[in-house]
N, C-alpha and C. Protein backbone atom coordinates (compact mmCIF):
# COMPACT_ATOMS: atom_id res chain seq x y z
N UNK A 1 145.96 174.51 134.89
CA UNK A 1 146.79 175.17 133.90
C UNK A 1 147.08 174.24 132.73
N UNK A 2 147.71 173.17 133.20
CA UNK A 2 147.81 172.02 131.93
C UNK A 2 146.46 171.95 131.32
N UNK A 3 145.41 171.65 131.71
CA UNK A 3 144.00 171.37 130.92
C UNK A 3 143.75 173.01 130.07
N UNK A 4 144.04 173.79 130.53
CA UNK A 4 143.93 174.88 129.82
C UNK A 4 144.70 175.17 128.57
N UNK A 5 145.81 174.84 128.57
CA UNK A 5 146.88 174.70 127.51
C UNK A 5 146.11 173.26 126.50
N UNK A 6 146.26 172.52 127.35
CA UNK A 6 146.10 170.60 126.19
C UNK A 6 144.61 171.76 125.19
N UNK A 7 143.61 172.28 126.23
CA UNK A 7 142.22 172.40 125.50
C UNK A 7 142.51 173.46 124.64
N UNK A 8 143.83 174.45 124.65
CA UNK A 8 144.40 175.13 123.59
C UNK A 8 144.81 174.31 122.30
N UNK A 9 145.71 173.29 122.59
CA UNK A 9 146.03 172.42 121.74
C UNK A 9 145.18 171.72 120.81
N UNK A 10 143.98 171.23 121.74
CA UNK A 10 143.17 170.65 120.82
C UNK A 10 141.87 171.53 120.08
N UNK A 11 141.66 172.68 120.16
CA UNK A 11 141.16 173.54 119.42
C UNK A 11 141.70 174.35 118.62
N UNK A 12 142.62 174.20 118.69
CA UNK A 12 143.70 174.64 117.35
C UNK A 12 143.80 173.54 116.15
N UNK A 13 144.16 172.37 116.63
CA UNK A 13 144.05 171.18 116.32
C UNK A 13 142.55 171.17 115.16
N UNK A 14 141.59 170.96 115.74
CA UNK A 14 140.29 171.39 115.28
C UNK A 14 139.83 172.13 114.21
N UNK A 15 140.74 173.11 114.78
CA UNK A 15 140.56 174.64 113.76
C UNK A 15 140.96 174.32 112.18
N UNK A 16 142.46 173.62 112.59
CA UNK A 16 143.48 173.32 111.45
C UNK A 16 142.59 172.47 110.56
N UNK A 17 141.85 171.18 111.51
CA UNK A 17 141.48 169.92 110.36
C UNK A 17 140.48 171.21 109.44
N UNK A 18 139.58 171.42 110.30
CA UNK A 18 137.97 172.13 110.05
C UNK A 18 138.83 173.13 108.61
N UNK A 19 139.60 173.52 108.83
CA UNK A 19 139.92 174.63 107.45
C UNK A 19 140.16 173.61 106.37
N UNK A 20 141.28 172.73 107.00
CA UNK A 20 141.31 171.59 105.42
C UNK A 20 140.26 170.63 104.82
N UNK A 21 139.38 170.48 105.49
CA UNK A 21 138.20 169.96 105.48
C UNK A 21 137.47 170.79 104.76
N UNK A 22 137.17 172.20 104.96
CA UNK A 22 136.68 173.09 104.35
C UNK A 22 137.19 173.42 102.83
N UNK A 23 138.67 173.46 102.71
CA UNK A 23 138.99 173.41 101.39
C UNK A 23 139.18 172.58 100.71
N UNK A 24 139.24 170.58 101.01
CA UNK A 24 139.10 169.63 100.32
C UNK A 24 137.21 169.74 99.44
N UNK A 25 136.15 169.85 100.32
CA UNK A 25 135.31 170.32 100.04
C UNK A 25 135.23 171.14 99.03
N UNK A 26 135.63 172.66 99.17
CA UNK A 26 135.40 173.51 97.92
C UNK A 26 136.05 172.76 96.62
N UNK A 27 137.06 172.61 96.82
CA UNK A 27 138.14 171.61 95.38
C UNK A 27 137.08 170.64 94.97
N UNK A 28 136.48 169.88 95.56
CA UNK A 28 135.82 168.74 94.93
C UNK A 28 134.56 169.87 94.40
N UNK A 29 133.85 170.18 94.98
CA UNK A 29 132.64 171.26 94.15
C UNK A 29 133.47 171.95 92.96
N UNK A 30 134.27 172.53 93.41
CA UNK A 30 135.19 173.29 91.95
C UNK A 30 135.48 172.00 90.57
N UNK A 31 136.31 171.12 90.78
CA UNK A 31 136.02 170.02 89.95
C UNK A 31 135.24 169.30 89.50
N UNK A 32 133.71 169.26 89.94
CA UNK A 32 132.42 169.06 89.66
C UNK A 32 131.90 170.26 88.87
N UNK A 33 132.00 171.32 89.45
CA UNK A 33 131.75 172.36 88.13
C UNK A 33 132.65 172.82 87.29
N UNK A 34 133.70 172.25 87.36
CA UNK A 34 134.68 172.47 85.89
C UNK A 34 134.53 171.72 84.83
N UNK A 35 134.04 170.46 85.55
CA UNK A 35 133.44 169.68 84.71
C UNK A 35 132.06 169.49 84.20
N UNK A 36 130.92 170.13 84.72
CA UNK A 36 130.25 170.29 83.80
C UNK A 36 130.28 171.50 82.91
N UNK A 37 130.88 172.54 83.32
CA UNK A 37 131.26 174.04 82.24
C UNK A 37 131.79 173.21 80.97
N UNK A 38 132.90 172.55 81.51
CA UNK A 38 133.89 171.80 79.73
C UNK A 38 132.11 170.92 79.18
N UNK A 39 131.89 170.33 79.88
CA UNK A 39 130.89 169.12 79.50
C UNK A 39 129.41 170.08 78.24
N UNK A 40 129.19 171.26 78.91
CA UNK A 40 128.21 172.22 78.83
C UNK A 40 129.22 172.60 77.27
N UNK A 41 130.26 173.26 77.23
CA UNK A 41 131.13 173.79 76.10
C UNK A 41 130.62 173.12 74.86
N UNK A 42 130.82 172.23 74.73
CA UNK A 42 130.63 171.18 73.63
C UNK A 42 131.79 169.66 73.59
N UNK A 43 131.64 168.88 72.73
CA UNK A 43 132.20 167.63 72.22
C UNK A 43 133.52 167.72 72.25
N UNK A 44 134.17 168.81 71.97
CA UNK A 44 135.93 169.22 71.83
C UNK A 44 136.71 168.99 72.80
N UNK A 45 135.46 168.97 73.82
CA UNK A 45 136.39 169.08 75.00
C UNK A 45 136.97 167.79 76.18
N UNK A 46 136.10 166.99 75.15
CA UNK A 46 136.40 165.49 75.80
C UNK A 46 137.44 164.93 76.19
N UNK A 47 138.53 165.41 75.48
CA UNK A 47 140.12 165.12 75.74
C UNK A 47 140.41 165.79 77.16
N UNK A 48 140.03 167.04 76.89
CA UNK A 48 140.37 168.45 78.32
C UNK A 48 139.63 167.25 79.64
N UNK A 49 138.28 166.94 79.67
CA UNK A 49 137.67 166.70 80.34
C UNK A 49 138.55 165.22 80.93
N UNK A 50 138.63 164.00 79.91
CA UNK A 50 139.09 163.29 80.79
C UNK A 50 140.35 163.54 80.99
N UNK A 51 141.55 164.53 80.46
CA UNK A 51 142.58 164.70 81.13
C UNK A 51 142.01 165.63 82.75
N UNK A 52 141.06 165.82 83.22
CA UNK A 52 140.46 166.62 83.99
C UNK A 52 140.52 165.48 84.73
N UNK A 53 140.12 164.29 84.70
CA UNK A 53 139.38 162.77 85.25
C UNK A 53 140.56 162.49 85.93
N UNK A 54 141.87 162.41 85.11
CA UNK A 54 142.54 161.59 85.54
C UNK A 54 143.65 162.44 86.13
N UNK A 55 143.71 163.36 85.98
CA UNK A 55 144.37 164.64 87.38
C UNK A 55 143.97 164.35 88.69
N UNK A 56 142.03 164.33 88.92
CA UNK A 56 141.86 164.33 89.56
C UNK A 56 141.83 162.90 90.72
N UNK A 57 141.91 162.14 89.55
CA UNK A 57 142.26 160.38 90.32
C UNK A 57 143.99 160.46 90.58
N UNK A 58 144.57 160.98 90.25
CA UNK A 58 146.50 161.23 90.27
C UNK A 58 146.06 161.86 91.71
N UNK A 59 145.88 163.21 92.08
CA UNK A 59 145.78 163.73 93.27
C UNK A 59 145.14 163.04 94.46
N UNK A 60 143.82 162.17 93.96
CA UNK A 60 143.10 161.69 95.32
C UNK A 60 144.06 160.67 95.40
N UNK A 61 144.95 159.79 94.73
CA UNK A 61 145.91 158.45 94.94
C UNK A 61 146.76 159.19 95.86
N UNK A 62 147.24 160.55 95.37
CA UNK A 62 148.63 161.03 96.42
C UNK A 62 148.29 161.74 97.69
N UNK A 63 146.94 161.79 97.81
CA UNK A 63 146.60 163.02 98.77
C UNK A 63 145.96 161.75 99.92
N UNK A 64 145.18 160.80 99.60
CA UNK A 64 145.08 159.27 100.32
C UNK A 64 145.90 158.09 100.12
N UNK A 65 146.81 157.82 99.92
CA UNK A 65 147.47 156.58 99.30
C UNK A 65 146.57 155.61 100.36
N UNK A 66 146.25 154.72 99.17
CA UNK A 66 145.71 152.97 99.55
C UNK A 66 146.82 152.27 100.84
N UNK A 67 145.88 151.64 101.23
CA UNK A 67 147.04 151.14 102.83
C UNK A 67 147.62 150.11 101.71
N UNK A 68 147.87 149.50 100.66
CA UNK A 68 148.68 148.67 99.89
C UNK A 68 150.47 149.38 99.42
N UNK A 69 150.13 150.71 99.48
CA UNK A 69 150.59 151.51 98.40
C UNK A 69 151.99 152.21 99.32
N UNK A 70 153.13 151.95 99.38
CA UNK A 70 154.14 152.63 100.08
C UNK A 70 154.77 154.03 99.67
N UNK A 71 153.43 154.85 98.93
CA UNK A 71 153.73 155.76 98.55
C UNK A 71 153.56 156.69 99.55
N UNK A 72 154.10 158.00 100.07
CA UNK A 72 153.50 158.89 101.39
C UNK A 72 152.39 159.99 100.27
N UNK A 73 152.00 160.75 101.29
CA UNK A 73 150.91 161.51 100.64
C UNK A 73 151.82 162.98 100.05
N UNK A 74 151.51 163.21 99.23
CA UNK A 74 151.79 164.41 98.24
C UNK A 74 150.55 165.16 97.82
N UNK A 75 151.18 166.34 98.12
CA UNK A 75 150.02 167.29 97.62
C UNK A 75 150.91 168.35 96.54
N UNK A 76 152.03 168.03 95.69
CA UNK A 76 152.58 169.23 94.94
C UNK A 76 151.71 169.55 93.99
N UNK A 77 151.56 170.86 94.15
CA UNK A 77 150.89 171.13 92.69
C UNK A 77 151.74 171.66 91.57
N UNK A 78 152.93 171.39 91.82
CA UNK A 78 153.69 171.78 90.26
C UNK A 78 153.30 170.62 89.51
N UNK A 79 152.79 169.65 89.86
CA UNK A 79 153.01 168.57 88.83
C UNK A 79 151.91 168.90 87.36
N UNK A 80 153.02 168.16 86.51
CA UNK A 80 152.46 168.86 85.12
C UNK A 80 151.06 168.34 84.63
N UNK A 81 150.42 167.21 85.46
CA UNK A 81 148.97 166.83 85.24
C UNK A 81 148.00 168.31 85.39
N UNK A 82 148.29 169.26 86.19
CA UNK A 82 147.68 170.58 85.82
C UNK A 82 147.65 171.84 85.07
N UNK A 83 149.46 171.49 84.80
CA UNK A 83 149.23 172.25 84.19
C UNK A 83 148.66 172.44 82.42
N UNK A 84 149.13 171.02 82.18
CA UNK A 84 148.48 170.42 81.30
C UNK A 84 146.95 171.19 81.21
N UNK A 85 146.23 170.24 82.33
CA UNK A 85 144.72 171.08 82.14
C UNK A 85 144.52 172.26 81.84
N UNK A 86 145.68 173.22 82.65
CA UNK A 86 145.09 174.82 82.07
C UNK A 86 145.54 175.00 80.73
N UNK A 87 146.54 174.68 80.16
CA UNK A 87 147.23 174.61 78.55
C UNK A 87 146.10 173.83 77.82
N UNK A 88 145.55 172.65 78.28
CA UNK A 88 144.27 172.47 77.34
C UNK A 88 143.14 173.23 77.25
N UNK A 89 142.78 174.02 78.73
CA UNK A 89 141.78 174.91 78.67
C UNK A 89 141.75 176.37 77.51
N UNK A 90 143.03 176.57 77.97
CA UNK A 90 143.60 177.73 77.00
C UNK A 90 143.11 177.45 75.47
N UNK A 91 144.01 175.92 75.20
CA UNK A 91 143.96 175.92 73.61
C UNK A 91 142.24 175.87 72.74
N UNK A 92 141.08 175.83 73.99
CA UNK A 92 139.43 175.43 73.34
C UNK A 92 139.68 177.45 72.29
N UNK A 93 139.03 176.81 71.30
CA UNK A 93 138.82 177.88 70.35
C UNK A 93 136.89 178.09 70.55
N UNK A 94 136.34 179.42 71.07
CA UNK A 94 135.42 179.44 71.24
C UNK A 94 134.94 179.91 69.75
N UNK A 95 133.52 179.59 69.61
CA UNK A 95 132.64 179.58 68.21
C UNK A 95 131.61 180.57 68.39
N UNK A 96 131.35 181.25 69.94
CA UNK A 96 130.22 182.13 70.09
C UNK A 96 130.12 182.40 71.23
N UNK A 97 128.99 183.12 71.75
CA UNK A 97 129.92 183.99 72.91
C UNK A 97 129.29 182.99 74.06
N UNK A 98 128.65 181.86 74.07
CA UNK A 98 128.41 181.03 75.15
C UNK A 98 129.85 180.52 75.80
N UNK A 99 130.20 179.67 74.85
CA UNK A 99 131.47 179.07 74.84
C UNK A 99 132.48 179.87 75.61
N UNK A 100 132.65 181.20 74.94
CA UNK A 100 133.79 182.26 75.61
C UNK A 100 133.35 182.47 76.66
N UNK A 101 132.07 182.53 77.27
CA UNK A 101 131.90 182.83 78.84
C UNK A 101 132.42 181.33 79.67
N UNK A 102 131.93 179.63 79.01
CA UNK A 102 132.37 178.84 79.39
C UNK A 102 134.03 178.81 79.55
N UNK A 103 134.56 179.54 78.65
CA UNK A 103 136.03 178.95 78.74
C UNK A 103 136.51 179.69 79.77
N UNK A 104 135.91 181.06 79.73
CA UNK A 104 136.35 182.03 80.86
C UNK A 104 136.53 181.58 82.36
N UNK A 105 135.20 180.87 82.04
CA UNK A 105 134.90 180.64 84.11
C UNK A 105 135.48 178.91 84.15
N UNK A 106 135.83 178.24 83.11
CA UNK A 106 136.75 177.14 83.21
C UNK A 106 137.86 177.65 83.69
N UNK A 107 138.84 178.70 83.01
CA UNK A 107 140.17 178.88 83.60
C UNK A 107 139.89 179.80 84.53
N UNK A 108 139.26 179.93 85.24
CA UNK A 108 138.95 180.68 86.55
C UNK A 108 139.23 179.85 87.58
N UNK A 109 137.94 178.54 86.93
CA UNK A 109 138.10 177.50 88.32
C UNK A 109 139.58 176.80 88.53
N UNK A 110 139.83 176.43 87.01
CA UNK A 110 141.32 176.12 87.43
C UNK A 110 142.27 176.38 87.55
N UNK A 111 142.21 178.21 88.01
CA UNK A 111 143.12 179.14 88.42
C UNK A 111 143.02 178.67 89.93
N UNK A 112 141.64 178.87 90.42
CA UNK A 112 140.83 178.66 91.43
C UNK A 112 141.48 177.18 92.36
N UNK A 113 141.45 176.66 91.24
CA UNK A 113 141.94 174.98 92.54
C UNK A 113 143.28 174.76 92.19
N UNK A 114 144.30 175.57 90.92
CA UNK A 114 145.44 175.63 91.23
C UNK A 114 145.65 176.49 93.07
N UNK A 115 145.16 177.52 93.28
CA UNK A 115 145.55 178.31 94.42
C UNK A 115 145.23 177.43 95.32
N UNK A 116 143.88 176.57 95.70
CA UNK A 116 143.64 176.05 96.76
C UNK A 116 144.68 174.76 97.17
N UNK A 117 144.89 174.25 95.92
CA UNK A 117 145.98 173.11 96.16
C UNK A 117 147.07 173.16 96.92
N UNK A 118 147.78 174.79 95.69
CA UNK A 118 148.98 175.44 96.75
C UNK A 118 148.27 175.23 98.06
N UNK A 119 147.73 175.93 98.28
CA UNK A 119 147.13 176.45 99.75
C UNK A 119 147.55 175.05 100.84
N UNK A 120 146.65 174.17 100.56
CA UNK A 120 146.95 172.49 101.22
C UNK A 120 148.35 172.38 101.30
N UNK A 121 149.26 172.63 100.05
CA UNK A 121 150.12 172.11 99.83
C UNK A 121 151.31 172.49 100.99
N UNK A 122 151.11 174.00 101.21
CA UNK A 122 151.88 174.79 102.26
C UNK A 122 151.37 174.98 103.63
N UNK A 123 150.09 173.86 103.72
CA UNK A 123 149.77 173.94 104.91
C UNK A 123 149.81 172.28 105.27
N UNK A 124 150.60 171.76 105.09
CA UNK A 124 150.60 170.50 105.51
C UNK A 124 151.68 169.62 106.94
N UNK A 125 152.11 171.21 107.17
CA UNK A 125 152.65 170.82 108.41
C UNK A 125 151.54 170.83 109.58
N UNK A 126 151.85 170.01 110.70
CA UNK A 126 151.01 170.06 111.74
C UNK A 126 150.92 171.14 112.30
N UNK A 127 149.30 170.95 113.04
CA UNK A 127 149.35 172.54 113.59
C UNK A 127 149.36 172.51 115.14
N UNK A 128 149.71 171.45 116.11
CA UNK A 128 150.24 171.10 117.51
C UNK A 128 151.85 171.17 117.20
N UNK A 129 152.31 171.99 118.00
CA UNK A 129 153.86 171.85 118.41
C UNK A 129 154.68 170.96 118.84
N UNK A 130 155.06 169.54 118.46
CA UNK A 130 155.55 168.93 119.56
C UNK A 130 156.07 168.43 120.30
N UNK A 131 157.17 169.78 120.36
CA UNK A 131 158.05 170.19 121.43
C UNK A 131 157.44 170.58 122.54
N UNK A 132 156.26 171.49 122.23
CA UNK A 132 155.08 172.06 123.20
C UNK A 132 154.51 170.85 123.99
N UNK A 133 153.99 169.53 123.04
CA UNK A 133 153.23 169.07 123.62
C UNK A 133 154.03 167.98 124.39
N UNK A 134 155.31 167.64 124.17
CA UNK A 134 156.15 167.05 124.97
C UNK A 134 156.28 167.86 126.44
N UNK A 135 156.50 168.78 125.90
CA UNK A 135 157.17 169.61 127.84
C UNK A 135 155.25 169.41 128.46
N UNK A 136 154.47 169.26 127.46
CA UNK A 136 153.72 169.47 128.67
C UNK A 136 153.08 168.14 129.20
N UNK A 137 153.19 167.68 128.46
CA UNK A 137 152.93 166.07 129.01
C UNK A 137 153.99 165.29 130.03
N UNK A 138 155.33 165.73 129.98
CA UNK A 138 156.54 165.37 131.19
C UNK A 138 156.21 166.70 132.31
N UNK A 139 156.15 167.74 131.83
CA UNK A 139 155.36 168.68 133.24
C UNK A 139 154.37 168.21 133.91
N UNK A 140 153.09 168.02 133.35
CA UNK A 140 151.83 167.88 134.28
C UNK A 140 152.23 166.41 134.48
N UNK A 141 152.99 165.10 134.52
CA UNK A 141 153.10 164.42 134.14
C UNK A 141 154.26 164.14 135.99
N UNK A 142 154.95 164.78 135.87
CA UNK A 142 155.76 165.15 137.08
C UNK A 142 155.35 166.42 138.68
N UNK A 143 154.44 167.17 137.69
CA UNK A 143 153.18 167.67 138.96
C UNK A 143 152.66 166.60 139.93
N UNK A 144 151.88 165.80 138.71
CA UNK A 144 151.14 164.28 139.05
C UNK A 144 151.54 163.55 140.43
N UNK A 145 153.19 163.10 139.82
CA UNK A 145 153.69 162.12 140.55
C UNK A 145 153.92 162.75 141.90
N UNK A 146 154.34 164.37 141.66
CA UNK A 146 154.97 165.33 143.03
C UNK A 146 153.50 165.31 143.93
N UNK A 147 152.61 165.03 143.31
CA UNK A 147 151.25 164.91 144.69
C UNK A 147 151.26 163.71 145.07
N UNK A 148 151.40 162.77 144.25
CA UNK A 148 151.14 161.25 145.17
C UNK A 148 152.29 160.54 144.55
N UNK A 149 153.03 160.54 145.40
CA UNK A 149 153.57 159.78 145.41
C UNK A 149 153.23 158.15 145.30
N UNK A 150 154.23 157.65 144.73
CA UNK A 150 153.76 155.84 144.72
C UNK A 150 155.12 155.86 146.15
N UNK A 151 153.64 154.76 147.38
CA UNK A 151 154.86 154.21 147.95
C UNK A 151 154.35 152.71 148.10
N UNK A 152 155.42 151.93 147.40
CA UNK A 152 154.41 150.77 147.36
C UNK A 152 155.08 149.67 148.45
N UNK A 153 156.16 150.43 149.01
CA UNK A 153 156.47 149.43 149.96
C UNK A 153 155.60 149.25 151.56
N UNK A 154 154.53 150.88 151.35
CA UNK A 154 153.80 150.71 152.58
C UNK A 154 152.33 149.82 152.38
N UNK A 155 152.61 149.00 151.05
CA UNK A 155 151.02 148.29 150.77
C UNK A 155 151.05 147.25 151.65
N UNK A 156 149.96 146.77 152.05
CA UNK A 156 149.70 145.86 152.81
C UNK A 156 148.79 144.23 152.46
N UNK A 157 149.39 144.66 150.70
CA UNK A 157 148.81 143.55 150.10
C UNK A 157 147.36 143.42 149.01
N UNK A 158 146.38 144.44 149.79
CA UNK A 158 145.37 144.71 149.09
C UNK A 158 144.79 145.81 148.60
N UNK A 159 145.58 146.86 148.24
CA UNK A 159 145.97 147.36 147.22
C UNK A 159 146.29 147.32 145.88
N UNK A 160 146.28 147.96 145.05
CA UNK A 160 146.75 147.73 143.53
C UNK A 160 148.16 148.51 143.25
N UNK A 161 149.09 147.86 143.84
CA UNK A 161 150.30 147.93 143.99
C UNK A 161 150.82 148.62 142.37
N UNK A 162 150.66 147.32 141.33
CA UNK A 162 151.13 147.80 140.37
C UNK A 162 150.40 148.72 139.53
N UNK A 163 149.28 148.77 139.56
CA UNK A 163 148.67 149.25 138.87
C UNK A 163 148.76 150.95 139.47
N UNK A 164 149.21 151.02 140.74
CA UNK A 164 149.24 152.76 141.45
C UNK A 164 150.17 152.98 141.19
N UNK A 165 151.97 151.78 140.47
CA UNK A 165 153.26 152.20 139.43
C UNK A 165 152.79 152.71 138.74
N UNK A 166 152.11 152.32 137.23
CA UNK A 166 151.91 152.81 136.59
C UNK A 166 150.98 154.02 136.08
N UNK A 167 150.08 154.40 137.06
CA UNK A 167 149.25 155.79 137.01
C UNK A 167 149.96 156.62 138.20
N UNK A 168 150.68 156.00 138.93
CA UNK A 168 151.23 157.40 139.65
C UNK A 168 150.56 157.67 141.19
N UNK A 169 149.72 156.71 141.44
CA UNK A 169 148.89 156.98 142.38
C UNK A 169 149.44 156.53 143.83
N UNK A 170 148.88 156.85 144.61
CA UNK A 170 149.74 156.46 145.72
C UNK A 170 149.14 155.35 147.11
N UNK A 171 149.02 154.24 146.71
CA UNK A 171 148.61 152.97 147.72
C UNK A 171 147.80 153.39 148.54
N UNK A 172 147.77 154.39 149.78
CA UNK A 172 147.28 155.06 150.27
C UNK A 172 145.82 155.59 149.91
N UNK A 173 145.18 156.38 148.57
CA UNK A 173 144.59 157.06 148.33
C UNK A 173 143.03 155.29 147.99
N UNK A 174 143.58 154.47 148.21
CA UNK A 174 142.40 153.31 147.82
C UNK A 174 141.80 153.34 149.19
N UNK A 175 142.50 153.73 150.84
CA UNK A 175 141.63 153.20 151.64
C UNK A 175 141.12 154.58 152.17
N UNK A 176 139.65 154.88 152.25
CA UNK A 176 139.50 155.90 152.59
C UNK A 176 139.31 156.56 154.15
């Protein structure tokens, strides 16, 4: 029963990374093609683009902080490094209708990885319970001990006395 539950736990577990994994992924492809759409636009957009650069170095600092860095990890996306980007995307004045399809599917994408960010952002609680995984580790944990007992006053020396304290095992179960 316990192994049935823990192997609940850890495929949930799984599930959780595998989705954020899945959407760190799309975000980085989305920012690779936002950046070549601005890049594709024309010359104007060089400002948009490296304010694009350095959003995206602001987020990977807060979303990994450096083991130097006593900052914890943040994923808000109110912060105004984006919104910035979409207010610069907005302000490109298109010259022909290439451009207007570029600007279009620019503020798409960064409609696009505003949502996914949220998304991270509200999913950053753990996805093991563990209150859950406490009761069940002092349950199967006290099952354990209720089968074998440790009796270590019946060792007779050559046994692993301490070592059957600490796993729970019972002096007994070494001689067959």
């Amino acid at each position: 029963m316990a192994a049935l539950v823990l192997g609940l736990l850890v495929a949930s577990t799984k599930g959780a990374y595998d989705t954020k994994k899945s959407e760190v992924t799309q975000m980085a492809a989305k920012v690779v093609f936002l950046d070549r759409a601005l890049a594709t636009y024309g010359s104007e957009t060089a400002e948009t683009r490296d304010l694009l650069s350095r959003s995206v170095t602001s987020v990977v600092d807060r979303m990994w902080p450096g083991t130097k860095s006593s900052q914890t990890t943040q994923l808000d996306p109110s912060a105004s490094s984006a919104e910035a980007l979409f207010h610069s995307i907005q302000k490109l004045s298109p010259q022909n209708d290439e451009q207007r399809s570029l600007k279009s599917q620019a503020l798409q994408v960064a409609v696009d990885l505003g949502q996914t960010r949220w998304l991270l952002f509200e999913q950053t609680e753990t996805s093991i319970s563990l209150p859950m995984l406490i009761i069940l580790v002092f349950w199967d944990g006290n099952r354990f001990r209720q089968r074998w007992p440790v009796r270590t006053a019946e060792c007779d020396g050559d046994c692993h006395a301490d070592a059957g304290r600490f796993i729970g095992i019972s002096c007994d179960l070494s001689d067959p």
